[in-house]
Structure formats: C-alpha cells, structure tokens
PDB file of N, CA and C in Angstrom:
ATOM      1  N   UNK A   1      -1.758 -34.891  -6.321  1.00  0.00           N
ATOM      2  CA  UNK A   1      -1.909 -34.108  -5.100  1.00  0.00           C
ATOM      3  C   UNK A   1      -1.091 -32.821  -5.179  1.00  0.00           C
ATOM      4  N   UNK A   2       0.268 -33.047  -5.789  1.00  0.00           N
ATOM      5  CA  UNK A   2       0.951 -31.470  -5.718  1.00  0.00           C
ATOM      6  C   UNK A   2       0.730 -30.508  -6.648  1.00  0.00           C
ATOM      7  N   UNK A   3      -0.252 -30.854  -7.774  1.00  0.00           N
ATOM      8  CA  UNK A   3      -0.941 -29.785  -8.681  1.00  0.00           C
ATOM      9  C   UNK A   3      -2.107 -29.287  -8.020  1.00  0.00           C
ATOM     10  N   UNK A   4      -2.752 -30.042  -7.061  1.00  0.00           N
ATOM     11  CA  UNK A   4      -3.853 -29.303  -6.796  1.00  0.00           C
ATOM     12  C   UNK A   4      -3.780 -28.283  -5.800  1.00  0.00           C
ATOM     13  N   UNK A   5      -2.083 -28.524  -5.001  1.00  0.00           N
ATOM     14  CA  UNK A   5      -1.784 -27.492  -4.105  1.00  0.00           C
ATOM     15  C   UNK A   5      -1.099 -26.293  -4.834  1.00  0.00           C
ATOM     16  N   UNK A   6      -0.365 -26.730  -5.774  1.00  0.00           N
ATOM     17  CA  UNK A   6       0.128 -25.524  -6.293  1.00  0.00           C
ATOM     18  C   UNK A   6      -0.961 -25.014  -7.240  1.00  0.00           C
ATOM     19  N   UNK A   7      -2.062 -25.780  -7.282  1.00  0.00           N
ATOM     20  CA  UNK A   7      -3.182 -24.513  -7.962  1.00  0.00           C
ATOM     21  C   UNK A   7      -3.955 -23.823  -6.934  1.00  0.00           C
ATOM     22  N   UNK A   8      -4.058 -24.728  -5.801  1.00  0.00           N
ATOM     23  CA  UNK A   8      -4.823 -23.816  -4.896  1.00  0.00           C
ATOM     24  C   UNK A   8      -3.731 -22.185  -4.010  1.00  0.00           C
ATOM     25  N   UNK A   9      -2.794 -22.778  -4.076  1.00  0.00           N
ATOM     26  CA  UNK A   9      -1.335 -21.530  -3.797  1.00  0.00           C
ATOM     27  C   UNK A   9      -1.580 -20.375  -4.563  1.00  0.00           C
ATOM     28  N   UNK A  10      -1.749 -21.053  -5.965  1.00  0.00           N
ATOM     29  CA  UNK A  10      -1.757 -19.950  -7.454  1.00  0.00           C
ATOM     30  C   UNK A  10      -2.778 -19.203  -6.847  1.00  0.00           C
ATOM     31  N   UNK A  11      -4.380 -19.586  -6.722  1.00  0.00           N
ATOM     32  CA  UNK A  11      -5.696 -18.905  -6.700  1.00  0.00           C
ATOM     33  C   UNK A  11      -5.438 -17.972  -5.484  1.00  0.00           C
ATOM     34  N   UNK A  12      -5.030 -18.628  -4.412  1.00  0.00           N
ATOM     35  CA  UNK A  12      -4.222 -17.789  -2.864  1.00  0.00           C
ATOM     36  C   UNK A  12      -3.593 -16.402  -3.425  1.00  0.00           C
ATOM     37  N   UNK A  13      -2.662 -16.694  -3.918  1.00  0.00           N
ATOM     38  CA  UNK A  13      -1.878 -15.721  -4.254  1.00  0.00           C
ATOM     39  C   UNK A  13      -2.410 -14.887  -4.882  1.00  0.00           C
ATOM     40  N   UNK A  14      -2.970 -14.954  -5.688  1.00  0.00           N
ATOM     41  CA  UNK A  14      -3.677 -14.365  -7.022  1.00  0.00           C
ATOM     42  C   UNK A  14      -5.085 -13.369  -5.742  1.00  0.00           C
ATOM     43  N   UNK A  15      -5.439 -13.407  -5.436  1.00  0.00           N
ATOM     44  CA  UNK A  15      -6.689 -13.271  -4.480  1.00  0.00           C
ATOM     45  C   UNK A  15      -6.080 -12.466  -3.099  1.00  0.00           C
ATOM     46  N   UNK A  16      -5.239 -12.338  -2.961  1.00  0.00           N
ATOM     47  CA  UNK A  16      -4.182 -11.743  -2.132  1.00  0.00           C
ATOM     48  C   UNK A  16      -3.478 -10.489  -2.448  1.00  0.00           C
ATOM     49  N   UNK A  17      -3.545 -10.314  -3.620  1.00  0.00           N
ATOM     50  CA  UNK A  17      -2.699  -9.423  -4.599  1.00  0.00           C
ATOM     51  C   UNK A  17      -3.728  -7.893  -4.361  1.00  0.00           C
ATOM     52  N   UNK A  18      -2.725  -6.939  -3.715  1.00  0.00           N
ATOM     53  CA  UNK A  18      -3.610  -5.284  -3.627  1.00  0.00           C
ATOM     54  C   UNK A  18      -3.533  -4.838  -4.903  1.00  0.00           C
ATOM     55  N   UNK A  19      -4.622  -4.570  -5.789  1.00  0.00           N
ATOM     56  CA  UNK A  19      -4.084  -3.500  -6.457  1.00  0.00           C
ATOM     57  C   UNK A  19      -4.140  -2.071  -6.252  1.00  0.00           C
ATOM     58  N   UNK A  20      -3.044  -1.928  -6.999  1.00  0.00           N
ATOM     59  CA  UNK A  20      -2.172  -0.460  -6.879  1.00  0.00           C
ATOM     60  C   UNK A  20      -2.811   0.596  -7.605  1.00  0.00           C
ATOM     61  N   UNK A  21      -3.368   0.374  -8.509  1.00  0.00           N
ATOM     62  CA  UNK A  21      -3.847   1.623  -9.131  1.00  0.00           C
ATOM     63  C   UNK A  21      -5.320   1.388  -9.091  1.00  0.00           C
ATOM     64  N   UNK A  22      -6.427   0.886  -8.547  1.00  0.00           N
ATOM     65  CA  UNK A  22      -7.428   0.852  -8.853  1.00  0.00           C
ATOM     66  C   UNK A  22      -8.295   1.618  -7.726  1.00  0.00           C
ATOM     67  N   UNK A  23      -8.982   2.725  -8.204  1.00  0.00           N
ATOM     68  CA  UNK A  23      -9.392   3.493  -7.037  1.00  0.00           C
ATOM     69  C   UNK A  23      -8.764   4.857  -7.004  1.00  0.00           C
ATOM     70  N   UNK A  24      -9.596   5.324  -6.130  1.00  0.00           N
ATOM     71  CA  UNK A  24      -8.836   6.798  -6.238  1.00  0.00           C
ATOM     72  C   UNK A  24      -7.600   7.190  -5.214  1.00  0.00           C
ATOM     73  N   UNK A  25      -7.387   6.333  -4.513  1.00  0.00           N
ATOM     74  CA  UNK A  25      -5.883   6.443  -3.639  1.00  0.00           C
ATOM     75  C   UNK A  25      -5.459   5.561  -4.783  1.00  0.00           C
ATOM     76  N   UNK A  26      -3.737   6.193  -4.228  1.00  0.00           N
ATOM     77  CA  UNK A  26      -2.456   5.476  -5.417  1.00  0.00           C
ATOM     78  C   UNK A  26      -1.409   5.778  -4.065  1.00  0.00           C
ATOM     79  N   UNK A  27      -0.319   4.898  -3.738  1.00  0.00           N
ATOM     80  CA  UNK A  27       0.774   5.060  -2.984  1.00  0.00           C
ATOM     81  C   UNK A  27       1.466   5.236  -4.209  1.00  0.00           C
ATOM     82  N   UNK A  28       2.255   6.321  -3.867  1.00  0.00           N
ATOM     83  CA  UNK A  28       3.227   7.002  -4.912  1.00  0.00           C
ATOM     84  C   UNK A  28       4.222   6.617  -4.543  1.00  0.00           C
ATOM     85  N   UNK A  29       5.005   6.571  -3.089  1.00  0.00           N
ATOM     86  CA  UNK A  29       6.682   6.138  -2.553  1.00  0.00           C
ATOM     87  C   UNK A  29       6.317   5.394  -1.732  1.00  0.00           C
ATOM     88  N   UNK A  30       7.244   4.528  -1.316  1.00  0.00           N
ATOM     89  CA  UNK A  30       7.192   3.868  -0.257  1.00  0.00           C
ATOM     90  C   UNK A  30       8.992   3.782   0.724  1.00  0.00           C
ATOM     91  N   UNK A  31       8.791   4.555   2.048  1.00  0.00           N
ATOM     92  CA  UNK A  31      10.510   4.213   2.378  1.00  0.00           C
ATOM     93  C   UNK A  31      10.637   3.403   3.421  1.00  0.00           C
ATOM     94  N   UNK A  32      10.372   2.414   3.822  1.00  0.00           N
ATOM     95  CA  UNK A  32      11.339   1.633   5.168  1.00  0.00           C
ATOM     96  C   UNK A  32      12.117   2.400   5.758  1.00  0.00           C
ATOM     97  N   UNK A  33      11.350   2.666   6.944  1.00  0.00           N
ATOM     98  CA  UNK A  33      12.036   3.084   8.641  1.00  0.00           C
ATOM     99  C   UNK A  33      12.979   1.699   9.267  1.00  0.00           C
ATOM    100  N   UNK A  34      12.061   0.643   9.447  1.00  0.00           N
ATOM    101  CA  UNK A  34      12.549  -0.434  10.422  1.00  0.00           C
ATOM    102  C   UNK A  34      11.565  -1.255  10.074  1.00  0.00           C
ATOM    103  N   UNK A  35      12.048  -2.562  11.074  1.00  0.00           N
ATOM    104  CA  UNK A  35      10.994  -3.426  10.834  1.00  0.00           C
ATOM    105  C   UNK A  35       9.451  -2.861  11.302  1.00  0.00           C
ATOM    106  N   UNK A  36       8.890  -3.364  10.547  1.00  0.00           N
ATOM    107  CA  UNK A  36       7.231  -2.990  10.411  1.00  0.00           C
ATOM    108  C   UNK A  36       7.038  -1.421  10.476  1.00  0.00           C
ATOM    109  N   UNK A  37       7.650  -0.441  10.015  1.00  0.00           N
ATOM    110  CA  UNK A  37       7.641   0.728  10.093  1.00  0.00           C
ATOM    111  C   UNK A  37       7.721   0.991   8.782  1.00  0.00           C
ATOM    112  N   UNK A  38       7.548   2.255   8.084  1.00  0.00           N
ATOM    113  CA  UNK A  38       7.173   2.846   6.990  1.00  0.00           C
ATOM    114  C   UNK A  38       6.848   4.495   6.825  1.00  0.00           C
ATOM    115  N   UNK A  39       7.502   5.506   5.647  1.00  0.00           N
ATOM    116  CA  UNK A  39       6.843   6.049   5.332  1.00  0.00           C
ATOM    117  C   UNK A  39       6.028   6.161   4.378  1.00  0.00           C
ATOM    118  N   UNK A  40       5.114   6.677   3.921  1.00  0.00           N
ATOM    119  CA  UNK A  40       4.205   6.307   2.654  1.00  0.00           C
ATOM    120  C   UNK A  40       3.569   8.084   1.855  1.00  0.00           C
ATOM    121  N   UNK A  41       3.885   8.079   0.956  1.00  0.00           N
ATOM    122  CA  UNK A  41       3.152   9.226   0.398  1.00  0.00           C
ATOM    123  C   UNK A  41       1.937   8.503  -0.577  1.00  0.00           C
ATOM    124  N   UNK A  42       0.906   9.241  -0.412  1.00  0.00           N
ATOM    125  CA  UNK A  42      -0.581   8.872  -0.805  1.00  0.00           C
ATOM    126  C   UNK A  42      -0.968   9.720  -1.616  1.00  0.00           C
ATOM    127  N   UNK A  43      -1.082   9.876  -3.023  1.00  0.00           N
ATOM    128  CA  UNK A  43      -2.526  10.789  -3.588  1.00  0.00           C
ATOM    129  C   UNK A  43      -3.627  10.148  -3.628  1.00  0.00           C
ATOM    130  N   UNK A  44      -4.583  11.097  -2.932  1.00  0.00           N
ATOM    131  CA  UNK A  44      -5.522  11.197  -2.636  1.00  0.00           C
ATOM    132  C   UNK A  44      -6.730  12.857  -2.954  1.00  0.00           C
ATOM    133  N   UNK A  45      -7.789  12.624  -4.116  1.00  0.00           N
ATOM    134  CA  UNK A  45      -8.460  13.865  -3.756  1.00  0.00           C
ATOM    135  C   UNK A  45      -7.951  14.987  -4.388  1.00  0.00           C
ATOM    136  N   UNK A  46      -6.956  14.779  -5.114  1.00  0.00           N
ATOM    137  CA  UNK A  46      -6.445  16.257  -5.093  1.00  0.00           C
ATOM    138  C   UNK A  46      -5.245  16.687  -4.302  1.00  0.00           C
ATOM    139  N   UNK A  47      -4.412  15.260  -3.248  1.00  0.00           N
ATOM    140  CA  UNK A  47      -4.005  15.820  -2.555  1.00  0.00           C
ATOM    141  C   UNK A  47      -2.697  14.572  -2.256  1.00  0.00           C
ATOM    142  N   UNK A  48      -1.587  15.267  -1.773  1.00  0.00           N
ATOM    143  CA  UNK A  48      -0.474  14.181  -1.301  1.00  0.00           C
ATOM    144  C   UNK A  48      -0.775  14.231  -0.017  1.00  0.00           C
ATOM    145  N   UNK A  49      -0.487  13.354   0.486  1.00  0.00           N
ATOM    146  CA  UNK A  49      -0.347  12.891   1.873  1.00  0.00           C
ATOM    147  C   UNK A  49       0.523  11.936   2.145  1.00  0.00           C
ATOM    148  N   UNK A  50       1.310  12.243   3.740  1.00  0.00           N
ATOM    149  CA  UNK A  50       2.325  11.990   3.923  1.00  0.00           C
ATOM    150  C   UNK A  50       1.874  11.274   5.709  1.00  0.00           C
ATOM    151  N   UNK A  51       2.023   9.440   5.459  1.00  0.00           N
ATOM    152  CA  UNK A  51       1.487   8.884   6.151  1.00  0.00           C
ATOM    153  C   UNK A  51       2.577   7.880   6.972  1.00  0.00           C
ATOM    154  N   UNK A  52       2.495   7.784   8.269  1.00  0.00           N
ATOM    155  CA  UNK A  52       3.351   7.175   8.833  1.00  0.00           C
ATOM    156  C   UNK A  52       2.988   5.670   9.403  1.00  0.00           C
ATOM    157  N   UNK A  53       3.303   4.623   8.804  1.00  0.00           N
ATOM    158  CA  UNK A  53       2.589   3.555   9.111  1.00  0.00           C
ATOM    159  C   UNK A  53       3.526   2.671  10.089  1.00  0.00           C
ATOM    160  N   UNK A  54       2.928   1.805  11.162  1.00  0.00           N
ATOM    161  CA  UNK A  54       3.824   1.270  12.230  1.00  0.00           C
ATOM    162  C   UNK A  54       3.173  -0.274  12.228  1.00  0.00           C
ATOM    163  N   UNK A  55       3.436  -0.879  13.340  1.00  0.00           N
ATOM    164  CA  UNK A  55       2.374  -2.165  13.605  1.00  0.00           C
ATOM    165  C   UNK A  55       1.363  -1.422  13.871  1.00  0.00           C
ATOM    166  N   UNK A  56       1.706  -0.752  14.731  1.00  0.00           N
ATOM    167  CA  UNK A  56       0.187  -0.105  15.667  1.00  0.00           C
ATOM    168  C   UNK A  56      -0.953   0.459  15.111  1.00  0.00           C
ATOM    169  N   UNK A  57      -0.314   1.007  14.021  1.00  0.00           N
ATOM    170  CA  UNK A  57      -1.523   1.807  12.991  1.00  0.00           C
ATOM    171  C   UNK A  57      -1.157   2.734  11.974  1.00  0.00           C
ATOM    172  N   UNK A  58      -1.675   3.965  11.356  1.00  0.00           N
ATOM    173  CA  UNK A  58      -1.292   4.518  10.399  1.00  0.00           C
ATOM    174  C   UNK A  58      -1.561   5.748  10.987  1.00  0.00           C
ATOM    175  N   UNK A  59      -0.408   6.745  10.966  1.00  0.00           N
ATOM    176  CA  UNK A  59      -0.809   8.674  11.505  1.00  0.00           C
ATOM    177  C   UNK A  59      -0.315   9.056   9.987  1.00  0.00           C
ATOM    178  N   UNK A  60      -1.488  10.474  10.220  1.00  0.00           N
ATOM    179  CA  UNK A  60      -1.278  11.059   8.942  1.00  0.00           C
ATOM    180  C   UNK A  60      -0.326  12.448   9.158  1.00  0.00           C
ATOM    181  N   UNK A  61       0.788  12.547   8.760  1.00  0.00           N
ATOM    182  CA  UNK A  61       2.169  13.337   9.328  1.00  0.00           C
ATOM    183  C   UNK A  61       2.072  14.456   8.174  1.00  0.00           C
ATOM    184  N   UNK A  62       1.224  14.798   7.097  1.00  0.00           N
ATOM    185  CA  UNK A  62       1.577  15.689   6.462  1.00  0.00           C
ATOM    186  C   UNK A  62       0.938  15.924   5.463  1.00  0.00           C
ATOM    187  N   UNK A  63      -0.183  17.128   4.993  1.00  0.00           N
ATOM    188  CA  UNK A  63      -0.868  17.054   3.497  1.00  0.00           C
ATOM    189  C   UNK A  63      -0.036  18.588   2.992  1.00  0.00           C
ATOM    190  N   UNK A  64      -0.286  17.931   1.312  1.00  0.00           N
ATOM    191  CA  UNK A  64      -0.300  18.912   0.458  1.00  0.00           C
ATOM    192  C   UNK A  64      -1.075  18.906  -0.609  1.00  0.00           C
ATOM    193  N   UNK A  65      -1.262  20.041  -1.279  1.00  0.00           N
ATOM    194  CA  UNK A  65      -2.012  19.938  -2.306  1.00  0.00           C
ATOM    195  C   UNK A  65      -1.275  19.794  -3.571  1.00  0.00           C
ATOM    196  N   UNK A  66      -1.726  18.553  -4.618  1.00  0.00           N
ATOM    197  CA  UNK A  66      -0.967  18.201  -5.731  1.00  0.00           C
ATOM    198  C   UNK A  66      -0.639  19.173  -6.676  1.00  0.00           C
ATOM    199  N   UNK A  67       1.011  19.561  -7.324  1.00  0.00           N
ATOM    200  CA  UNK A  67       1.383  20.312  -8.205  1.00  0.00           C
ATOM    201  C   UNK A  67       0.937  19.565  -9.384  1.00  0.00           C
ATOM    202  N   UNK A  68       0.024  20.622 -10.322  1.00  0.00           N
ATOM    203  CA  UNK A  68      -0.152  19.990 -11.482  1.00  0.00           C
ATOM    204  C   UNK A  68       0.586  20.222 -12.775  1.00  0.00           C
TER     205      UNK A  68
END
C-alpha cells in the first residue's frame, strides 16, 4: 500500500511541475514582497516586463524593450 502512494505522490508531483523555459515567456527574477505577494520580471516578445503579482491577481507595473 505505501509504494503505491508514494508512486501515485511521484506521478502528482511530476504533473504539477511548471516548466520554466518552455514557451516563449521565461520569468527571469523573482522577489518576495510578503506573503502571497511578488515581484516578477517576464521576457516576453522582445520585451521585459515588470509584473506585480498578489492573491488577487497579476498588474503589469512596467515594460521595456530587451537590451541585446
């Protein structure tokens, strides 16, 4: 019984997992405000973006265009 939970945990976990680089957004930083708060810089497009994420939702606080 406790292999079949810790395999079904494994597959959970595994299936749960964001990936980070796949796609054309990439979170580049990530800084902790507070609990459930966040800032986040995003490339995206050609472009950084500077995103403020809360419980409530996500505002977008700032673009630039990427130095190459």
């Amino acid at each position: 019984m406790t292999a079949l939970v810790a395999d079904w945990r494994a597959k959970v976990a595994g299936a749960l997992k964001w990936p980070r680089d796949s796609g054309p957004a990439r979170v580049v930083q990530a800084l902790p405000l507070g609990p459930g708060s966040r800032l986040l810089v995003v490339e995206f497009g050609g472009r950084q973006l500077l995103i403020g994420q809360a419980r409530t939702g996500l505002v977008r606080l700032g673009e630039t265009e990427m130095q190459l």
